[in-house]
C-alpha atoms as a PDB file:
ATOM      1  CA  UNK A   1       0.000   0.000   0.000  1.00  0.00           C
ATOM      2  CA  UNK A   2       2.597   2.524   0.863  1.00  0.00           C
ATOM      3  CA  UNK A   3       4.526   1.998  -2.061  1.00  0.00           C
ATOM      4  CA  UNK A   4       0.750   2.973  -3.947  1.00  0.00           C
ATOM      5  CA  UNK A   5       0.804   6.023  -2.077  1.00  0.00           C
ATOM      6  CA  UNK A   6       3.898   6.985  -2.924  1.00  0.00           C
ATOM      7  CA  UNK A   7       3.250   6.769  -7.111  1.00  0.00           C
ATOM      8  CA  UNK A   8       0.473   8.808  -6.698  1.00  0.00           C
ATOM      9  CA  UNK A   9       2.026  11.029  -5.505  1.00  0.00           C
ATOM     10  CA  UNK A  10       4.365  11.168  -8.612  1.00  0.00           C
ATOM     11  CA  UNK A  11       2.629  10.609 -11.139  1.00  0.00           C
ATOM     12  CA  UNK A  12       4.452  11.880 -13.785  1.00  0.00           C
ATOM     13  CA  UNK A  13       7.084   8.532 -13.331  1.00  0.00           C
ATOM     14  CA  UNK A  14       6.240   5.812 -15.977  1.00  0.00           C
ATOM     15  CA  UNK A  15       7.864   3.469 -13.559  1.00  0.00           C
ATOM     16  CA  UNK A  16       5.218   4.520 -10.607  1.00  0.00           C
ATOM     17  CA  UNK A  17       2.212   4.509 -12.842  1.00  0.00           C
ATOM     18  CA  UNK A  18       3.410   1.055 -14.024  1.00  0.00           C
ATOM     19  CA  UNK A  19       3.698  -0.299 -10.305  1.00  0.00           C
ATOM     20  CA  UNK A  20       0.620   0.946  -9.817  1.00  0.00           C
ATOM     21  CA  UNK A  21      -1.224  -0.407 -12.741  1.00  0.00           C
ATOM     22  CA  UNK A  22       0.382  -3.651 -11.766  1.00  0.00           C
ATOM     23  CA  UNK A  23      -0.759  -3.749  -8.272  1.00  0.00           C
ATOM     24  CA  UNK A  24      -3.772  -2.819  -8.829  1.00  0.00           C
ATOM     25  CA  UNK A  25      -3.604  -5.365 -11.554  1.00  0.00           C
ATOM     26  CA  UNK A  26      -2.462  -8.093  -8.683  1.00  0.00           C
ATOM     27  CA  UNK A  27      -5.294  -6.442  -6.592  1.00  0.00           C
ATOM     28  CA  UNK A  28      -8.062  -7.476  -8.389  1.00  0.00           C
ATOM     29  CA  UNK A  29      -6.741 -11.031  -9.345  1.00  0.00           C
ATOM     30  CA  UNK A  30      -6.624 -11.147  -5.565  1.00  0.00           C
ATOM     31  CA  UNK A  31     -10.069 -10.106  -5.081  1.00  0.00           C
ATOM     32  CA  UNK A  32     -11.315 -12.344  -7.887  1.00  0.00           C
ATOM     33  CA  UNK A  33      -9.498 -15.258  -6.347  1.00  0.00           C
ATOM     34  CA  UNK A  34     -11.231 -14.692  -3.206  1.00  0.00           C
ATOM     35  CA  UNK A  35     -14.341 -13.657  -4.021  1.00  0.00           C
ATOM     36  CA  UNK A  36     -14.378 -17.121  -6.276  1.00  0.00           C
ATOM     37  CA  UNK A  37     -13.672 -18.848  -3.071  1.00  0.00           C
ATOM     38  CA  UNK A  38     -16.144 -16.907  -1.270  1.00  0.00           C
ATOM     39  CA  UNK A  39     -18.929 -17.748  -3.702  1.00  0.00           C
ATOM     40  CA  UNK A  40     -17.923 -21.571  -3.886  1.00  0.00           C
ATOM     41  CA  UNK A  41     -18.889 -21.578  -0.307  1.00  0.00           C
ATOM     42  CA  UNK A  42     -21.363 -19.880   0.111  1.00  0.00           C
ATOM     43  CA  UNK A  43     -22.730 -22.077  -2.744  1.00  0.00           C
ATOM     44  CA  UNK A  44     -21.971 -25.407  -0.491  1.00  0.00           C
ATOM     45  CA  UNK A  45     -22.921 -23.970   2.946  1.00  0.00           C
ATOM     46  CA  UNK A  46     -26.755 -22.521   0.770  1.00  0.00           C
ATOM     47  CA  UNK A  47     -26.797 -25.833  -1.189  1.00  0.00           C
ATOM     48  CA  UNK A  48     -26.230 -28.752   1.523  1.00  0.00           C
ATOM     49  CA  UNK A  49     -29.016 -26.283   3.588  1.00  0.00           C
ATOM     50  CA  UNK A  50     -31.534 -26.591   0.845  1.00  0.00           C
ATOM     51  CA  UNK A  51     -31.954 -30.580   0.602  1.00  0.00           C
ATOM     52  CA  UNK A  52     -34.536 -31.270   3.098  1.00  0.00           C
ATOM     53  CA  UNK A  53     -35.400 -35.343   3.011  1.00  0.00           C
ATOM     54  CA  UNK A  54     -38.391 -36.041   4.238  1.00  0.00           C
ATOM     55  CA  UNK A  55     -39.466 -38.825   6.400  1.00  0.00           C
ATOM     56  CA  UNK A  56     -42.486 -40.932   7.846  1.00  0.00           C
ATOM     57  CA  UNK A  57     -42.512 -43.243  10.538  1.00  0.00           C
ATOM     58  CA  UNK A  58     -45.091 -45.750  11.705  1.00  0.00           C
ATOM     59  CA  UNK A  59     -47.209 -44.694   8.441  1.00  0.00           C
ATOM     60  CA  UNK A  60     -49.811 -47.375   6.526  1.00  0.00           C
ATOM     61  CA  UNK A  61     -49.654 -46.999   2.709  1.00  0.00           C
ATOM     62  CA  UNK A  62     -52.816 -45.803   1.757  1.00  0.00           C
ATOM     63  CA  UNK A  63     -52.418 -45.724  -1.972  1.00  0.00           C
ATOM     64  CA  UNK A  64     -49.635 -47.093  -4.800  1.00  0.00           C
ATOM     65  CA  UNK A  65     -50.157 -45.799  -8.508  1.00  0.00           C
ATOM     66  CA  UNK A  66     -48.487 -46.513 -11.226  1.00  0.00           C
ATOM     67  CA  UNK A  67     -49.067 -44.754 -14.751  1.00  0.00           C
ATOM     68  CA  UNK A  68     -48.339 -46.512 -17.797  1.00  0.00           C
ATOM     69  CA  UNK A  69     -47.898 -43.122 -19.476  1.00  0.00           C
ATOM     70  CA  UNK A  70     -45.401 -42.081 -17.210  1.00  0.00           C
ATOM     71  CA  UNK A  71     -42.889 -45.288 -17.159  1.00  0.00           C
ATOM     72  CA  UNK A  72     -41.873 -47.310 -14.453  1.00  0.00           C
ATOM     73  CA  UNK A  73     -42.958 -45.370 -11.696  1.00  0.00           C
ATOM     74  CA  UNK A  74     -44.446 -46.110  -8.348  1.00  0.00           C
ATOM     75  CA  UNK A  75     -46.377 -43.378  -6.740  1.00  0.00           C
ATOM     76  CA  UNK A  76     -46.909 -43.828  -2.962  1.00  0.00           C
ATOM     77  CA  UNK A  77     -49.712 -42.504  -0.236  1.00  0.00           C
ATOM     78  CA  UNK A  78     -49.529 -42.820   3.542  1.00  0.00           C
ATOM     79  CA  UNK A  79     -51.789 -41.845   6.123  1.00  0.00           C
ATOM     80  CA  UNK A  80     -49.669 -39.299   8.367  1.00  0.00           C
ATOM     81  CA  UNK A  81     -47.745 -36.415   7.056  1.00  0.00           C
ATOM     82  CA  UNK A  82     -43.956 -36.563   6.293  1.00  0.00           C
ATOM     83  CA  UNK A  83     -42.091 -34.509   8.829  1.00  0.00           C
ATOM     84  CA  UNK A  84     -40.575 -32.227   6.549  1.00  0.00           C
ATOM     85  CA  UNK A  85     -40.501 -31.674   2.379  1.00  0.00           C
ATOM     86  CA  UNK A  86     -37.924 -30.209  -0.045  1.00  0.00           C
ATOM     87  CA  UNK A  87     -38.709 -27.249  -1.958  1.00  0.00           C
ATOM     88  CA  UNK A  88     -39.253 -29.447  -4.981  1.00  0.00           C
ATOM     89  CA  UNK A  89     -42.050 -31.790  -3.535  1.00  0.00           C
ATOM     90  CA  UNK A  90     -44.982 -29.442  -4.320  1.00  0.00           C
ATOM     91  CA  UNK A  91     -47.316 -32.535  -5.066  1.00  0.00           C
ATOM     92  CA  UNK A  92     -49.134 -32.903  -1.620  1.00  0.00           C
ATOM     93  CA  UNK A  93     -50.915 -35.866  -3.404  1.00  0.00           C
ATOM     94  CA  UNK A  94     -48.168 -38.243  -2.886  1.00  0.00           C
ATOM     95  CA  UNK A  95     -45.697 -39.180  -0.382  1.00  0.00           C
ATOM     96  CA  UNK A  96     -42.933 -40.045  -2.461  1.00  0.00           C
ATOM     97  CA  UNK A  97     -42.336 -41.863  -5.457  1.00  0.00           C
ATOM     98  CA  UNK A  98     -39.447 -44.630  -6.196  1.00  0.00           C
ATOM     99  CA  UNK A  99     -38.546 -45.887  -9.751  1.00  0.00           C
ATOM    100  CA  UNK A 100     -38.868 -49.474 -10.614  1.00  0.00           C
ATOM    101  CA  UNK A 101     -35.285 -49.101 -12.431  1.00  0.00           C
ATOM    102  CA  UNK A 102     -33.090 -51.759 -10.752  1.00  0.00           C
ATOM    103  CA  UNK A 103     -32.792 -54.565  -8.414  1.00  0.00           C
ATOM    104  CA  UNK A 104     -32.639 -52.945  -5.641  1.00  0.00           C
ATOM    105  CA  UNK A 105     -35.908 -50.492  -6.338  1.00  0.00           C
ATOM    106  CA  UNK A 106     -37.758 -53.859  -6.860  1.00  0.00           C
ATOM    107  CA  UNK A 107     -36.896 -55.004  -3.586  1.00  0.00           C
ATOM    108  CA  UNK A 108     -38.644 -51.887  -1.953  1.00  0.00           C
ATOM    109  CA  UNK A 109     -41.764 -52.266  -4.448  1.00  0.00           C
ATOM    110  CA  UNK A 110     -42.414 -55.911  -2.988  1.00  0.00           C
ATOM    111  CA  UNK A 111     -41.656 -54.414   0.506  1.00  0.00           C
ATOM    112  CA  UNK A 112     -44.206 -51.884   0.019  1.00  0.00           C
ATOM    113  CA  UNK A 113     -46.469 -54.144  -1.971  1.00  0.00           C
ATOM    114  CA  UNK A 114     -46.706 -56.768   0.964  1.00  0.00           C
ATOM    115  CA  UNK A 115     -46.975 -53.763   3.675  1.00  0.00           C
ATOM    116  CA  UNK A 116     -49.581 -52.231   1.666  1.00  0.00           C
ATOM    117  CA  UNK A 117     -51.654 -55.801   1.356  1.00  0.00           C
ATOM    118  CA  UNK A 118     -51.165 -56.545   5.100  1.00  0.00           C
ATOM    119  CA  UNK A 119     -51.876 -52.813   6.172  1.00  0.00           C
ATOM    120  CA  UNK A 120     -48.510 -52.918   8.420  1.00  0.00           C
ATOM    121  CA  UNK A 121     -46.861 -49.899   9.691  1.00  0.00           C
ATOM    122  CA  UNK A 122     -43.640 -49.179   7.775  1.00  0.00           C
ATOM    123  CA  UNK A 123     -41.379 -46.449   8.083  1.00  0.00           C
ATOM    124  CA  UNK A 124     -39.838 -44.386   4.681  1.00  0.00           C
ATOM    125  CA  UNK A 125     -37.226 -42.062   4.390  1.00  0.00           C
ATOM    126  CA  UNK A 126     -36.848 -39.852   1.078  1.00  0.00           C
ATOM    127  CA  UNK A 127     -33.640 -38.907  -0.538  1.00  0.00           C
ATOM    128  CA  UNK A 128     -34.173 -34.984  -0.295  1.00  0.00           C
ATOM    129  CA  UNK A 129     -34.459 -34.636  -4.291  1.00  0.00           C
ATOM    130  CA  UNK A 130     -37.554 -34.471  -6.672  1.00  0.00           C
ATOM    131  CA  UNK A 131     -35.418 -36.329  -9.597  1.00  0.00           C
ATOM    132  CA  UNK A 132     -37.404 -39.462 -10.775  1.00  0.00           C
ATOM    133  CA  UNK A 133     -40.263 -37.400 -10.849  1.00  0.00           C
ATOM    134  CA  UNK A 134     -40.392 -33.395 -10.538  1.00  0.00           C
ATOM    135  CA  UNK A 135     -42.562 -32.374  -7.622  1.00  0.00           C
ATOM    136  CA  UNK A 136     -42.715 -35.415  -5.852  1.00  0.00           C
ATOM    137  CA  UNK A 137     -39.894 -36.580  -3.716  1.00  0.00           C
ATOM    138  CA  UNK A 138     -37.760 -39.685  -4.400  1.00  0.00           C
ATOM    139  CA  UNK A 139     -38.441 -42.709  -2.062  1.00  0.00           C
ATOM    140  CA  UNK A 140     -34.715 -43.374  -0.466  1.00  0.00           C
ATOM    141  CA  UNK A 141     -35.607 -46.520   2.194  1.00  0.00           C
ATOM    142  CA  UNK A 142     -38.301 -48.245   3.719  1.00  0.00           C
ATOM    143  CA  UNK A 143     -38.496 -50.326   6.638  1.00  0.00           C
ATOM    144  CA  UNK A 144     -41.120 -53.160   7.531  1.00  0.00           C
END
């Protein structure tokens, strides 16, 4: 900074204009730097905030839908309310929804399917997002 100062005050010095051109130059790549680090993380601390999974516990499945327009699919009821929902889940019509994509989602489907046939209490966690189907959120677990 002093050495800033001190070109000012001389300005008629191509040397001091060029020092201060360049520090202001180094200045801003500075600033950019930081306010680039700044922004990533503020973009982690806002983001990681904003994914809200909601859960059920001790809940009957009321309904299961699937649409044969919509692909493989399983839209899912219960009778309490989840205890929270992410922004995206603006469908109050359904719990959650789980695709019938792999192994794995199968699995759930009969666990649901059986809980839903024997009207047992089960307990579902969702995964926070809306992305197998967009205002509804995505079924992560379920317990029996």
């Amino acid at each position: 900074m002093a050495c800033v100062g001190v070109c000012i005050c001389i300005p008629g010095l191509m040397w001091g204009r060029r020092v201060i051109y360049e520090s202001e130059r180094k200045r801003n790549s500075e600033m950019k730097h930081f306010l680039g680090r700044v922004s990533i993380a503020c973009a982690l601390v806002c983001g990681a905030g904003n994914v809200v999974a909601g859960d059920v516990g001790d809940t009957i499945i009321t309904k299961l839908g699937i649409h044969k327009g919509i692909g493989d699919i399983v839209f899912i009821s219960v009778d309490h309310s989840k205890g929270s929902l992410p922004a995206c889940h603006t469908n109050t019509a359904w719990a959650f929804v789980l695709p019938i994509t792999s192994d794995q989602d199968k699995k759930i489907y009969a666990l649901l399917l059986a809980a839903r046939a024997t009207q047992t209490p089960v307990t579902l966690s969702g995964s926070g997002t809306c992305d197998t189907f967009y205002n509804v959120e995505s079924l992560q677990s379920a317990f029996y």
